[in-house]
C-alpha atoms as a PDB file:
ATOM      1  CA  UNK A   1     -21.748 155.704  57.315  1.00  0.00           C
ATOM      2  CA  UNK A   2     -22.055 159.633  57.187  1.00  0.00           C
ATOM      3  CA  UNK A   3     -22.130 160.473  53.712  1.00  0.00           C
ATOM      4  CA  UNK A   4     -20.214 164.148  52.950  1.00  0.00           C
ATOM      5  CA  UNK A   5     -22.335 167.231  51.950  1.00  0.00           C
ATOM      6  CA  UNK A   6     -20.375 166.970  48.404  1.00  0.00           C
ATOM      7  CA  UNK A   7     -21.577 163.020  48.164  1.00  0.00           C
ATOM      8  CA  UNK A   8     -25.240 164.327  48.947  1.00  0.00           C
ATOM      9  CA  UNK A   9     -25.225 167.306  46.098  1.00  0.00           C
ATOM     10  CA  UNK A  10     -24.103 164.834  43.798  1.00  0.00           C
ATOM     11  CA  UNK A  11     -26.926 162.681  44.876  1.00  0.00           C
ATOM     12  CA  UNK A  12     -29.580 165.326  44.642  1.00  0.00           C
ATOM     13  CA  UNK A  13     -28.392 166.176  41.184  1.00  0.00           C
ATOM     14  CA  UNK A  14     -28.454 162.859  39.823  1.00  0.00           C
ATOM     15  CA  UNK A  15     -32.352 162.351  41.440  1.00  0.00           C
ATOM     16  CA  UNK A  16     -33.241 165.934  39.545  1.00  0.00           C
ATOM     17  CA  UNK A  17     -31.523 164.564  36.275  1.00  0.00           C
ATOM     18  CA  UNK A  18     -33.547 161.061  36.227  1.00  0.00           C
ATOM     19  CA  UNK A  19     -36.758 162.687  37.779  1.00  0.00           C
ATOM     20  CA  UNK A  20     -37.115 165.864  37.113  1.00  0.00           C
ATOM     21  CA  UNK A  21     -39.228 168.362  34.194  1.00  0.00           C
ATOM     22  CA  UNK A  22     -38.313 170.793  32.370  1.00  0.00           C
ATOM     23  CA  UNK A  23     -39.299 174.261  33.296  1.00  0.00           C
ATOM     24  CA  UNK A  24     -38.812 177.950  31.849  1.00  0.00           C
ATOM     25  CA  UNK A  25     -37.345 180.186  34.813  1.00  0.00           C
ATOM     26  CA  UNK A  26     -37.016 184.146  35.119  1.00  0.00           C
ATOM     27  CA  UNK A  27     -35.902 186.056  37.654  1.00  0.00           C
ATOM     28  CA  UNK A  28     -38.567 188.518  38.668  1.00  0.00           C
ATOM     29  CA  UNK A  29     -37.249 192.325  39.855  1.00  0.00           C
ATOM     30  CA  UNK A  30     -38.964 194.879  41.290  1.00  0.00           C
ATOM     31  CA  UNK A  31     -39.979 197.917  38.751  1.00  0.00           C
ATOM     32  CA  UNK A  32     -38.089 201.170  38.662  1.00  0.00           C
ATOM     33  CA  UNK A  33     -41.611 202.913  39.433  1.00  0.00           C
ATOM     34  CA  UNK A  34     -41.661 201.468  42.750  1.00  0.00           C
ATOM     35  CA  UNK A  35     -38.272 204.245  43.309  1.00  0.00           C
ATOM     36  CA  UNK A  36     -40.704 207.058  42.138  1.00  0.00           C
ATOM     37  CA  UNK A  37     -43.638 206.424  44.593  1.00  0.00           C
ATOM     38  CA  UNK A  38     -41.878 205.322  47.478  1.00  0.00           C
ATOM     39  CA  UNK A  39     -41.593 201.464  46.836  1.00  0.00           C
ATOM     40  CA  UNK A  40     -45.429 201.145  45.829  1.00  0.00           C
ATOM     41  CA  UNK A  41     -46.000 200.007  42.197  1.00  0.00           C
ATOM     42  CA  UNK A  42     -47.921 202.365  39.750  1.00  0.00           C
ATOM     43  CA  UNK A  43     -50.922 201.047  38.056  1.00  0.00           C
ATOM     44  CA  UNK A  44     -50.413 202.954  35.125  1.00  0.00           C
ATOM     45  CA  UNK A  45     -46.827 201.976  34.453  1.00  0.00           C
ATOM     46  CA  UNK A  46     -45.550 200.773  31.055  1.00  0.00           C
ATOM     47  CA  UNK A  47     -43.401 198.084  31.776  1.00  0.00           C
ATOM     48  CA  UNK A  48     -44.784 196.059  34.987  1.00  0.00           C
ATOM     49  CA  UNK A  49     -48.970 197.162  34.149  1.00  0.00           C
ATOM     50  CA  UNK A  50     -49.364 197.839  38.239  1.00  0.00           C
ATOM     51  CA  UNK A  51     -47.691 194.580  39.433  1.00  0.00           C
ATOM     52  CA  UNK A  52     -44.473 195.668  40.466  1.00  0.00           C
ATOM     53  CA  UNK A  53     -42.345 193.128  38.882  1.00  0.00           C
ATOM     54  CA  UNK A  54     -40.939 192.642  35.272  1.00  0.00           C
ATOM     55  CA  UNK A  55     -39.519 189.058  34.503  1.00  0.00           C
ATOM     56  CA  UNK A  56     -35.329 188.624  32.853  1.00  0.00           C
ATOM     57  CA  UNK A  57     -33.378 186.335  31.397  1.00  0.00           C
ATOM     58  CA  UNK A  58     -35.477 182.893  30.571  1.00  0.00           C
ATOM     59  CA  UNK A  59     -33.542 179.845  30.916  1.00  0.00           C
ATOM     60  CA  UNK A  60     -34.961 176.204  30.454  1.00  0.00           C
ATOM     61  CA  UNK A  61     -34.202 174.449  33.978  1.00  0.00           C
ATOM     62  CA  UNK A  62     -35.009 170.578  35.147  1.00  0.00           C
ATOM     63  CA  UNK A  63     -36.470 170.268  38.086  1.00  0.00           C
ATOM     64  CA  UNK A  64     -38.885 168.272  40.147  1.00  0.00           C
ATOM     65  CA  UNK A  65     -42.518 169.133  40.887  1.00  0.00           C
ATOM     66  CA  UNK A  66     -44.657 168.273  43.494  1.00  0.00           C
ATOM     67  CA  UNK A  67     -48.182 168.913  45.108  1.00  0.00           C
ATOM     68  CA  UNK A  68     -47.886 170.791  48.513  1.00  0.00           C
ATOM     69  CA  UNK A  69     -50.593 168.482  49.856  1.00  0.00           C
ATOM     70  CA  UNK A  70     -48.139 165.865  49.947  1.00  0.00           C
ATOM     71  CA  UNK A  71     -45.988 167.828  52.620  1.00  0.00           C
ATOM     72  CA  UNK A  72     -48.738 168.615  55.423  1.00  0.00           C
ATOM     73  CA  UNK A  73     -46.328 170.468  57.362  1.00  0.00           C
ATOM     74  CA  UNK A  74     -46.301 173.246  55.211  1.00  0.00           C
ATOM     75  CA  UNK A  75     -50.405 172.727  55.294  1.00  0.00           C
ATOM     76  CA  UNK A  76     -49.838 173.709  59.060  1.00  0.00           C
ATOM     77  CA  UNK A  77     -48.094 176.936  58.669  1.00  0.00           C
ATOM     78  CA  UNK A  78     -51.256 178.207  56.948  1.00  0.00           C
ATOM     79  CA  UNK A  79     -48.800 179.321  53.466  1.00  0.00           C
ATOM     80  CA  UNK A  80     -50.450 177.237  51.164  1.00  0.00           C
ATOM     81  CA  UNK A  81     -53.779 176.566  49.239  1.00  0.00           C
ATOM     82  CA  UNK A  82     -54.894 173.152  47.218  1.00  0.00           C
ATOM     83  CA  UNK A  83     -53.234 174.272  43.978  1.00  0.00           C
ATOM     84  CA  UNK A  84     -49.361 175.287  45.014  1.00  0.00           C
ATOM     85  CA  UNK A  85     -46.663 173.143  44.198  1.00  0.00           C
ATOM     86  CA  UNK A  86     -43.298 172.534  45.372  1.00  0.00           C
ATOM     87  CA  UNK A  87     -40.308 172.521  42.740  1.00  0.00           C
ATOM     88  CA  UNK A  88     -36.867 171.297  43.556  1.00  0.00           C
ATOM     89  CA  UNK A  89     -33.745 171.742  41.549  1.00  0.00           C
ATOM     90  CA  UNK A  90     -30.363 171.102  41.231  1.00  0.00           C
ATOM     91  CA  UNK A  91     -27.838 172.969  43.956  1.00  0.00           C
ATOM     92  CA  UNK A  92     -26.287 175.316  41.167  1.00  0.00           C
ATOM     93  CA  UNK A  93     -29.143 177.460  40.600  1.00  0.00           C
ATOM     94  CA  UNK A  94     -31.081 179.899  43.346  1.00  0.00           C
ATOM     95  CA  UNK A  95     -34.269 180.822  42.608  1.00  0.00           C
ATOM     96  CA  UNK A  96     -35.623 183.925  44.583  1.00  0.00           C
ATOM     97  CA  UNK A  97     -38.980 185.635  45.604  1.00  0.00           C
ATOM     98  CA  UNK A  98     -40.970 186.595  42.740  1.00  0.00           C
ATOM     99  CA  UNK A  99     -39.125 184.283  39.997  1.00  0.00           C
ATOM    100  CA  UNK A 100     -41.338 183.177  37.893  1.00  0.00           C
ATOM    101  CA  UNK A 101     -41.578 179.344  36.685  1.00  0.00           C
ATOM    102  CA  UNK A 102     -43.721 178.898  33.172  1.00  0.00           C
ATOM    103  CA  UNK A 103     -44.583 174.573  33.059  1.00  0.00           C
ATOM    104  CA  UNK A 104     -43.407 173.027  29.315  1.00  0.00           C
ATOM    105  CA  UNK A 105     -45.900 170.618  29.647  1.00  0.00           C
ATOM    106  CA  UNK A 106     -49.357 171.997  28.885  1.00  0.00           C
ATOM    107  CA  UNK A 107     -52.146 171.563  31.391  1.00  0.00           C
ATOM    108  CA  UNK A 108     -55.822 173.065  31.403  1.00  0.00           C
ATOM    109  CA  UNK A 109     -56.085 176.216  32.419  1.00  0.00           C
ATOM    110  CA  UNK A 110     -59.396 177.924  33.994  1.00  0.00           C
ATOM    111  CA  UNK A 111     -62.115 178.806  31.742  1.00  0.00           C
ATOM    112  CA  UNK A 112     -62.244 182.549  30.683  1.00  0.00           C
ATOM    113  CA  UNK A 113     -65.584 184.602  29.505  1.00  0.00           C
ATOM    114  CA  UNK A 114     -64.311 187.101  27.685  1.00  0.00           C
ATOM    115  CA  UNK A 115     -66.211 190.501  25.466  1.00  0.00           C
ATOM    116  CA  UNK A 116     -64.704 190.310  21.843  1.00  0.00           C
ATOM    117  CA  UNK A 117     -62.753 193.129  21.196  1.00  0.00           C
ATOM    118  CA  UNK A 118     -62.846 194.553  24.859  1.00  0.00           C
ATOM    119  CA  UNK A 119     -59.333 193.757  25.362  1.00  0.00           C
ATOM    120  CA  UNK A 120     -58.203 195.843  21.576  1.00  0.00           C
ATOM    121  CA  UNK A 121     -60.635 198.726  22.683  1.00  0.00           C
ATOM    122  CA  UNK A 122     -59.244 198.875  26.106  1.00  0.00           C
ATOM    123  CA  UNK A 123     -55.305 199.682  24.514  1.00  0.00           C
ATOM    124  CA  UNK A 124     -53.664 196.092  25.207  1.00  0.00           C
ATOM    125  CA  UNK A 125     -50.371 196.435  23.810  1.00  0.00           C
ATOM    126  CA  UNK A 126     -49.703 194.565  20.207  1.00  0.00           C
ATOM    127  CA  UNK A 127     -53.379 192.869  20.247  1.00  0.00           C
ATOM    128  CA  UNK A 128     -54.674 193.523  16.647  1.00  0.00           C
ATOM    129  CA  UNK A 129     -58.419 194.784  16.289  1.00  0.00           C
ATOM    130  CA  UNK A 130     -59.412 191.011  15.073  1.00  0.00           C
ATOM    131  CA  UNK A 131     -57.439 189.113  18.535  1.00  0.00           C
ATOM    132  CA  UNK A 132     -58.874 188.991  22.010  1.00  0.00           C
ATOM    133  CA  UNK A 133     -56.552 188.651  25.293  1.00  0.00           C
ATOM    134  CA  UNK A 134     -55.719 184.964  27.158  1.00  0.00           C
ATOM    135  CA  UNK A 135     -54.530 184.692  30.395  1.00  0.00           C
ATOM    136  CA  UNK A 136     -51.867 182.297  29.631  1.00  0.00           C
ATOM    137  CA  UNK A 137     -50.523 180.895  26.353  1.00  0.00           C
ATOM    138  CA  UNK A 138     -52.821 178.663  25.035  1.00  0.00           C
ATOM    139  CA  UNK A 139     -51.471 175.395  23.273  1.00  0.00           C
ATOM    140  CA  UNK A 140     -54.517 172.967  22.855  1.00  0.00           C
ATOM    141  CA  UNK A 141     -58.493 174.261  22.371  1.00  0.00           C
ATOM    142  CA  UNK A 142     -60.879 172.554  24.681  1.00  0.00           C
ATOM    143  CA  UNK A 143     -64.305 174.271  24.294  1.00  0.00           C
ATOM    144  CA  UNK A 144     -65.188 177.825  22.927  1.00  0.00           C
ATOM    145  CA  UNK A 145     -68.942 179.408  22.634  1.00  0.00           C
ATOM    146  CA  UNK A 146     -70.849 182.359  23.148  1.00  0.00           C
ATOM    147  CA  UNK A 147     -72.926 182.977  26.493  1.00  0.00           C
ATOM    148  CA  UNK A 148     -76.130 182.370  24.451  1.00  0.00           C
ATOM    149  CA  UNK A 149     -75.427 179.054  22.568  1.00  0.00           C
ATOM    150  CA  UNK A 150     -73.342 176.626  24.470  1.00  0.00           C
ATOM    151  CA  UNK A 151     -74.729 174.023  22.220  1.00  0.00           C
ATOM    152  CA  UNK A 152     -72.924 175.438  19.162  1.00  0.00           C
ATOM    153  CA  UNK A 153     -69.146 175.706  19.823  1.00  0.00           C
ATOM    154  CA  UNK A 154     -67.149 177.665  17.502  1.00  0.00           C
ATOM    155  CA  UNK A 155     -64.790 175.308  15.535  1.00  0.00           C
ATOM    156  CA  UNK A 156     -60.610 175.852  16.091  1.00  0.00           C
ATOM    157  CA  UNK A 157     -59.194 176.494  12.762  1.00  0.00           C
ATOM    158  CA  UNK A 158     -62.177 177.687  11.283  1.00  0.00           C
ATOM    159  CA  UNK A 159     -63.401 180.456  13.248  1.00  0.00           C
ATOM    160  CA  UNK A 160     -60.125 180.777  15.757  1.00  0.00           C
ATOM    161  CA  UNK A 161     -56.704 179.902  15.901  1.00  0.00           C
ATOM    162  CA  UNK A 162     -53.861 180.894  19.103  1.00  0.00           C
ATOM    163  CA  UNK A 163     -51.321 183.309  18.611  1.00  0.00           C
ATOM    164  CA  UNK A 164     -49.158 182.912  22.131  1.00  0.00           C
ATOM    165  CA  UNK A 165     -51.748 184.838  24.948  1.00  0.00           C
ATOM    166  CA  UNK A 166     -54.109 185.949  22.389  1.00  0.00           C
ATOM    167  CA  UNK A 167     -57.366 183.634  20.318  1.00  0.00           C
ATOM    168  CA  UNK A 168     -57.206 185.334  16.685  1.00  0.00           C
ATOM    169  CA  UNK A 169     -61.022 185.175  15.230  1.00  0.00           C
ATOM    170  CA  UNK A 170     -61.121 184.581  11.174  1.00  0.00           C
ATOM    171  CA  UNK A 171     -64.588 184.239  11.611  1.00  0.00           C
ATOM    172  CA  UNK A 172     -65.441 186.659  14.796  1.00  0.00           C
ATOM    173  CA  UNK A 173     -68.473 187.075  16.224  1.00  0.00           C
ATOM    174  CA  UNK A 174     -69.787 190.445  16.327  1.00  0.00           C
ATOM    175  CA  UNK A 175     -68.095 193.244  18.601  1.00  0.00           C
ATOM    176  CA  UNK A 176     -69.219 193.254  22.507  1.00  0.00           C
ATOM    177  CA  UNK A 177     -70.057 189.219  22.114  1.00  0.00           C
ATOM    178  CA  UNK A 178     -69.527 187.493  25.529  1.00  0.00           C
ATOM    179  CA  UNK A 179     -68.261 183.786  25.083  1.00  0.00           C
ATOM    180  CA  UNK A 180     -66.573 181.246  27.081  1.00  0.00           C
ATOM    181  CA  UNK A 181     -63.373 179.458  26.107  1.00  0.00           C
ATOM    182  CA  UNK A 182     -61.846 176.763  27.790  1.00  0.00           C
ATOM    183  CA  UNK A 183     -57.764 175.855  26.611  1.00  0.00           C
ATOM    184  CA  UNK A 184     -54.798 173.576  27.528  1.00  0.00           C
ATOM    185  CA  UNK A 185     -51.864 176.448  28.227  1.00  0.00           C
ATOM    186  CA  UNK A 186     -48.079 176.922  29.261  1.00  0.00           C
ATOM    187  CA  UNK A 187     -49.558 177.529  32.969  1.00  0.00           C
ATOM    188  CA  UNK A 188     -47.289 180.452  35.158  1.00  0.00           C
ATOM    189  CA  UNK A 189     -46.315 180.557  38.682  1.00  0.00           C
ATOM    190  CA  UNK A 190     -44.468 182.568  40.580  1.00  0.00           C
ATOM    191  CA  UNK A 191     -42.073 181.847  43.731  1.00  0.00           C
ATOM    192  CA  UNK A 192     -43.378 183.108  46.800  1.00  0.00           C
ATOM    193  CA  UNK A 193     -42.724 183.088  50.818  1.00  0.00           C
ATOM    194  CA  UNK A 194     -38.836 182.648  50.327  1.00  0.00           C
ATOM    195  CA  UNK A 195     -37.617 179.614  49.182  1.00  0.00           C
ATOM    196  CA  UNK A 196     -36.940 176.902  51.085  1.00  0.00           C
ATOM    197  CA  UNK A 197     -32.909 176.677  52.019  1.00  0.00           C
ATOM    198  CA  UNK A 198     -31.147 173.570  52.688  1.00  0.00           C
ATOM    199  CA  UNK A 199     -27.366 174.053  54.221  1.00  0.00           C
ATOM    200  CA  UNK A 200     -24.983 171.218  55.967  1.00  0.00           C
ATOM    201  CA  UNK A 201     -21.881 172.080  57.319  1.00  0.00           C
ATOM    202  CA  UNK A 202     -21.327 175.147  55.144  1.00  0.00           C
ATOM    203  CA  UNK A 203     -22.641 173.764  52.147  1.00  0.00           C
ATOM    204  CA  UNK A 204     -25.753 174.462  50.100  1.00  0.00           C
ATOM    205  CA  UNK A 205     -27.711 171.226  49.286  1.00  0.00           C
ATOM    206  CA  UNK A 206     -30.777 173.267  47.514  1.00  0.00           C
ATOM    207  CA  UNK A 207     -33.858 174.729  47.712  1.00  0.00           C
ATOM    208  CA  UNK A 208     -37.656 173.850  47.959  1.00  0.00           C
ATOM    209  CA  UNK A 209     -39.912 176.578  46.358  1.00  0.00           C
ATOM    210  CA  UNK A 210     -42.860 176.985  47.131  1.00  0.00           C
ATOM    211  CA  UNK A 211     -44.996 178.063  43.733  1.00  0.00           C
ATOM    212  CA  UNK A 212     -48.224 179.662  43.612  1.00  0.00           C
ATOM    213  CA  UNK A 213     -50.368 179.792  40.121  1.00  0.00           C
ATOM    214  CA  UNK A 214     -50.561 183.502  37.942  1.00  0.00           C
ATOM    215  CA  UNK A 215     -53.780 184.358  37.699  1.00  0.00           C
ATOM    216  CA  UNK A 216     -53.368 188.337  36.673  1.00  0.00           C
ATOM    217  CA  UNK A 217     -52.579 189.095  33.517  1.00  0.00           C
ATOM    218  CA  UNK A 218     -49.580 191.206  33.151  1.00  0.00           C
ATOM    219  CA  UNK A 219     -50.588 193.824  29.840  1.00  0.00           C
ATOM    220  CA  UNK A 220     -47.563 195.035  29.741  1.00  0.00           C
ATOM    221  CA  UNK A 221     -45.889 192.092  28.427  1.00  0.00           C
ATOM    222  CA  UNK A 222     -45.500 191.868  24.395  1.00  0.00           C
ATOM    223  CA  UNK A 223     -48.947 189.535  23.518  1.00  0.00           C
ATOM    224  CA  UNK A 224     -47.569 187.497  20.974  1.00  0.00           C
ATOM    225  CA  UNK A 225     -44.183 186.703  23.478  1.00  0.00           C
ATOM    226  CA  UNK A 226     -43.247 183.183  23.002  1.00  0.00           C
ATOM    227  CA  UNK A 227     -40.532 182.166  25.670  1.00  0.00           C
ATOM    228  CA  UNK A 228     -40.221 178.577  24.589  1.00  0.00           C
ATOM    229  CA  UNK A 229     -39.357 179.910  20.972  1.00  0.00           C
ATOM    230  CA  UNK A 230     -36.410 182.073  22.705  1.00  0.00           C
ATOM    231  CA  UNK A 231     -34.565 178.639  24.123  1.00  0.00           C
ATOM    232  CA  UNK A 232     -35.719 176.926  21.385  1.00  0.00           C
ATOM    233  CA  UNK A 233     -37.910 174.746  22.981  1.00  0.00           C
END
Protein backbone atom coordinates (compact mmCIF):
# COMPACT_ATOMS: atom_id res chain seq x y z
CA UNK A 1 0.00 0.00 0.00
CA UNK A 2 1.30 3.61 -0.91
CA UNK A 3 1.03 5.51 2.11
CA UNK A 4 0.05 9.53 1.34
CA UNK A 5 2.72 12.29 1.91
CA UNK A 6 0.21 13.60 4.82
CA UNK A 7 0.28 9.79 6.43
CA UNK A 8 4.24 10.01 6.20
CA UNK A 9 4.55 13.70 8.01
CA UNK A 10 2.46 12.39 10.58
CA UNK A 11 4.76 9.49 10.84
CA UNK A 12 7.94 11.48 10.94
CA UNK A 13 6.47 13.63 13.65
CA UNK A 14 5.44 11.00 15.86
CA UNK A 15 9.28 9.23 15.41
CA UNK A 16 10.76 12.98 16.38
CA UNK A 17 8.24 13.13 19.40
CA UNK A 18 9.24 9.51 20.90
CA UNK A 19 12.97 9.86 19.75
CA UNK A 20 14.04 12.94 19.57
CA UNK A 21 16.23 15.79 22.08
CA UNK A 22 15.71 18.81 22.89
CA UNK A 23 17.70 21.51 21.29
CA UNK A 24 17.97 25.49 21.49
CA UNK A 25 17.64 26.88 17.76
CA UNK A 26 18.41 30.50 16.29
CA UNK A 27 18.26 31.66 13.13
CA UNK A 28 21.61 33.07 12.12
CA UNK A 29 21.54 36.46 9.64
CA UNK A 30 24.08 38.00 8.00
CA UNK A 31 25.43 41.44 9.75
CA UNK A 32 24.47 44.85 8.48
CA UNK A 33 28.40 45.51 8.10
CA UNK A 34 28.60 43.07 5.43
CA UNK A 35 26.20 46.13 3.34
CA UNK A 36 29.06 48.63 4.21
CA UNK A 37 32.08 46.65 2.79
CA UNK A 38 30.58 45.04 0.00
CA UNK A 39 29.20 41.74 1.61
CA UNK A 40 32.60 41.02 3.53
CA UNK A 41 32.26 41.04 7.37
CA UNK A 42 34.31 43.64 9.44
CA UNK A 43 36.55 42.38 12.09
CA UNK A 44 36.09 45.20 14.16
CA UNK A 45 32.32 45.23 14.22
CA UNK A 46 30.24 45.49 17.42
CA UNK A 47 27.61 43.20 17.00
CA UNK A 48 28.91 40.00 14.90
CA UNK A 49 33.05 40.46 16.35
CA UNK A 50 34.26 39.67 12.45
CA UNK A 51 32.00 36.60 11.86
CA UNK A 52 29.39 37.91 9.84
CA UNK A 53 26.45 36.50 11.52
CA UNK A 54 24.40 37.52 14.69
CA UNK A 55 21.99 34.74 16.07
CA UNK A 56 17.62 35.71 16.75
CA UNK A 57 14.93 34.47 18.29
CA UNK A 58 15.89 31.14 20.51
CA UNK A 59 13.31 28.60 20.59
CA UNK A 60 13.63 25.10 22.37
CA UNK A 61 13.01 22.48 19.40
CA UNK A 62 12.95 18.36 19.59
CA UNK A 63 14.73 16.82 17.28
CA UNK A 64 16.84 13.82 16.49
CA UNK A 65 20.64 13.65 16.41
CA UNK A 66 22.87 11.58 14.72
CA UNK A 67 26.65 10.94 13.87
CA UNK A 68 27.41 11.61 10.10
CA UNK A 69 29.60 8.50 10.13
CA UNK A 70 26.59 6.54 10.21
CA UNK A 71 25.49 7.91 6.66
CA UNK A 72 28.76 7.17 4.48
CA UNK A 73 27.27 8.73 1.59
CA UNK A 74 27.62 12.00 2.81
CA UNK A 75 31.41 10.68 3.84
CA UNK A 76 31.73 10.46 -0.08
CA UNK A 77 30.85 13.92 -1.02
CA UNK A 78 33.92 15.03 0.97
CA UNK A 79 31.31 17.69 3.32
CA UNK A 80 31.97 16.19 6.43
CA UNK A 81 34.65 15.54 9.19
CA UNK A 82 34.49 12.82 12.29
CA UNK A 83 32.68 15.25 14.60
CA UNK A 84 29.43 16.62 12.45
CA UNK A 85 26.17 15.44 13.18
CA UNK A 86 23.00 15.17 11.46
CA UNK A 87 19.73 16.61 13.22
CA UNK A 88 16.26 15.90 11.99
CA UNK A 89 13.08 17.59 13.00
CA UNK A 90 9.65 17.78 12.69
CA UNK A 91 8.17 19.11 9.04
CA UNK A 92 6.86 22.50 10.61
CA UNK A 93 10.05 24.10 11.21
CA UNK A 94 12.98 25.06 8.43
CA UNK A 95 16.13 25.52 9.60
CA UNK A 96 18.55 27.47 7.21
CA UNK A 97 22.36 28.05 6.57
CA UNK A 98 24.04 29.48 9.43
CA UNK A 99 21.24 28.61 12.20
CA UNK A 100 22.72 27.84 14.99
CA UNK A 101 21.75 24.64 17.24
CA UNK A 102 23.11 24.96 21.14
CA UNK A 103 22.77 20.83 22.66
CA UNK A 104 20.65 20.86 26.30
CA UNK A 105 22.44 18.03 27.25
CA UNK A 106 25.97 18.87 28.38
CA UNK A 107 28.91 17.09 26.83
CA UNK A 108 32.81 17.74 27.26
CA UNK A 109 34.05 20.26 25.49
CA UNK A 110 37.90 20.67 24.32
CA UNK A 111 40.35 21.68 26.81
CA UNK A 112 41.29 25.46 26.78
CA UNK A 113 44.81 27.07 28.09
CA UNK A 114 43.97 30.23 28.78
CA UNK A 115 46.31 33.72 30.34
CA UNK A 116 44.24 35.03 33.42
CA UNK A 117 43.02 38.23 32.77
CA UNK A 118 44.07 38.33 28.98
CA UNK A 119 40.60 38.13 27.92
CA UNK A 120 39.46 41.52 30.59
CA UNK A 121 42.71 43.34 29.33
CA UNK A 122 41.98 42.63 25.77
CA UNK A 123 38.19 44.68 26.10
CA UNK A 124 35.79 41.47 26.08
CA UNK A 125 32.53 42.90 26.51
CA UNK A 126 30.82 42.48 30.23
CA UNK A 127 33.88 40.17 31.53
CA UNK A 128 34.70 41.70 35.00
CA UNK A 129 38.54 42.23 35.86
CA UNK A 130 38.30 38.95 38.28
CA UNK A 131 36.48 36.46 35.13
CA UNK A 132 38.37 34.92 32.26
CA UNK A 133 36.60 33.99 28.76
CA UNK A 134 35.15 30.14 27.86
CA UNK A 135 34.46 29.07 24.64
CA UNK A 136 31.18 27.63 25.40
CA UNK A 137 29.00 27.68 28.53
CA UNK A 138 30.39 25.59 30.92
CA UNK A 139 27.97 23.42 33.15
CA UNK A 140 30.16 20.71 34.94
CA UNK A 141 34.21 21.27 35.96
CA UNK A 142 36.40 18.46 34.84
CA UNK A 143 40.05 19.49 35.53
CA UNK A 144 41.60 23.05 36.01
CA UNK A 145 45.54 23.86 36.72
CA UNK A 146 48.21 26.04 35.87
CA UNK A 147 50.89 25.10 33.07
CA UNK A 148 53.45 24.57 35.89
CA UNK A 149 51.61 22.26 38.40
CA UNK A 150 49.30 19.81 36.82
CA UNK A 151 49.57 17.87 39.97
CA UNK A 152 47.73 20.54 42.00
CA UNK A 153 44.31 21.32 40.42
CA UNK A 154 42.55 24.29 41.57
CA UNK A 155 39.38 23.22 43.51
CA UNK A 156 35.63 24.38 41.85
CA UNK A 157 33.92 26.34 44.44
CA UNK A 158 36.83 27.34 46.19
CA UNK A 159 39.04 29.01 43.87
CA UNK A 160 36.41 29.13 40.67
CA UNK A 161 32.94 28.96 39.98
CA UNK A 162 31.01 29.39 36.06
CA UNK A 163 29.15 32.29 35.25
CA UNK A 164 27.56 31.20 31.57
CA UNK A 165 30.98 31.54 29.02
CA UNK A 166 33.10 32.93 31.64
CA UNK A 167 35.26 30.83 34.98
CA UNK A 168 34.97 33.62 37.85
CA UNK A 169 38.33 33.19 40.14
CA UNK A 170 37.61 33.95 44.11
CA UNK A 171 40.89 32.80 44.61
CA UNK A 172 42.85 33.82 41.17
CA UNK A 173 46.08 33.13 40.44
CA UNK A 174 48.23 35.95 39.70
CA UNK A 175 47.72 38.13 36.41
CA UNK A 176 49.42 36.63 33.03
CA UNK A 177 49.09 32.87 34.72
CA UNK A 178 48.69 30.26 31.90
CA UNK A 179 46.44 27.24 33.06
CA UNK A 180 44.49 24.57 31.51
CA UNK A 181 40.82 23.88 32.17
CA UNK A 182 38.93 21.14 31.00
CA UNK A 183 34.61 21.50 31.39
CA UNK A 184 31.34 19.69 30.48
CA UNK A 185 29.42 22.69 28.34
CA UNK A 186 26.10 23.55 26.36
CA UNK A 187 28.27 22.60 23.08
CA UNK A 188 27.23 25.03 19.69
CA UNK A 189 26.89 24.17 16.16
CA UNK A 190 25.97 25.77 13.39
CA UNK A 191 24.01 24.55 10.10
CA UNK A 192 26.08 24.45 7.20
CA UNK A 193 26.09 23.24 3.31
CA UNK A 194 22.20 23.77 2.97
CA UNK A 195 20.06 21.59 4.60
CA UNK A 196 19.01 18.59 3.43
CA UNK A 197 15.27 18.88 1.68
CA UNK A 198 12.88 16.14 1.51
CA UNK A 199 9.66 16.84 -0.94
CA UNK A 200 6.93 14.13 -2.33
CA UNK A 201 4.42 15.10 -4.55
CA UNK A 202 4.35 18.75 -3.52
CA UNK A 203 4.75 18.19 -0.03
CA UNK A 204 7.57 18.89 2.41
CA UNK A 205 8.45 15.78 4.53
CA UNK A 206 11.62 17.63 6.33
CA UNK A 207 14.97 18.31 6.46
CA UNK A 208 18.39 16.66 7.36
CA UNK A 209 20.99 19.25 8.62
CA UNK A 210 24.03 18.79 8.48
CA UNK A 211 25.80 20.47 11.84
CA UNK A 212 29.27 21.34 12.26
CA UNK A 213 30.78 22.18 15.98
CA UNK A 214 31.59 26.28 17.02
CA UNK A 215 34.84 26.51 17.76
CA UNK A 216 35.32 30.61 17.50
CA UNK A 217 34.26 32.50 20.04
CA UNK A 218 31.90 35.16 19.09
CA UNK A 219 33.02 38.47 21.68
CA UNK A 220 30.44 40.22 20.72
CA UNK A 221 27.87 38.27 22.38
CA UNK A 222 26.79 39.46 26.10
CA UNK A 223 29.31 36.90 28.38
CA UNK A 224 27.06 36.13 30.99
CA UNK A 225 24.03 35.25 28.09
CA UNK A 226 22.14 32.34 29.30
CA UNK A 227 19.72 31.07 26.46
CA UNK A 228 18.31 28.17 28.40
CA UNK A 229 17.26 30.76 31.19
CA UNK A 230 15.30 32.77 28.28
CA UNK A 231 12.87 29.51 27.49
CA UNK A 232 13.08 28.59 30.79
CA UNK A 233 14.85 25.62 30.43
Amino acid sequence: MTLSSGAIRRRINEINRTYGDWVIWEQGLPCACRAATALRMSAGCPRCSGEGFVWVQPEKLKGILMPTHSDRRLATMGWLTPSDLTFSTDVHHRIGDFDRVTLTVPLPAEPEVITRGQAFCEGVPGLAPEEDRLSYQAVTPIYCATHDRPSEPFVHGDAFVFAGKAIRWLKPPPQGTVYVIRYEALTEWLAFSSPLETIDRGKHLGQRVLLRKRHLVNLAEPTHHDVRALLGA
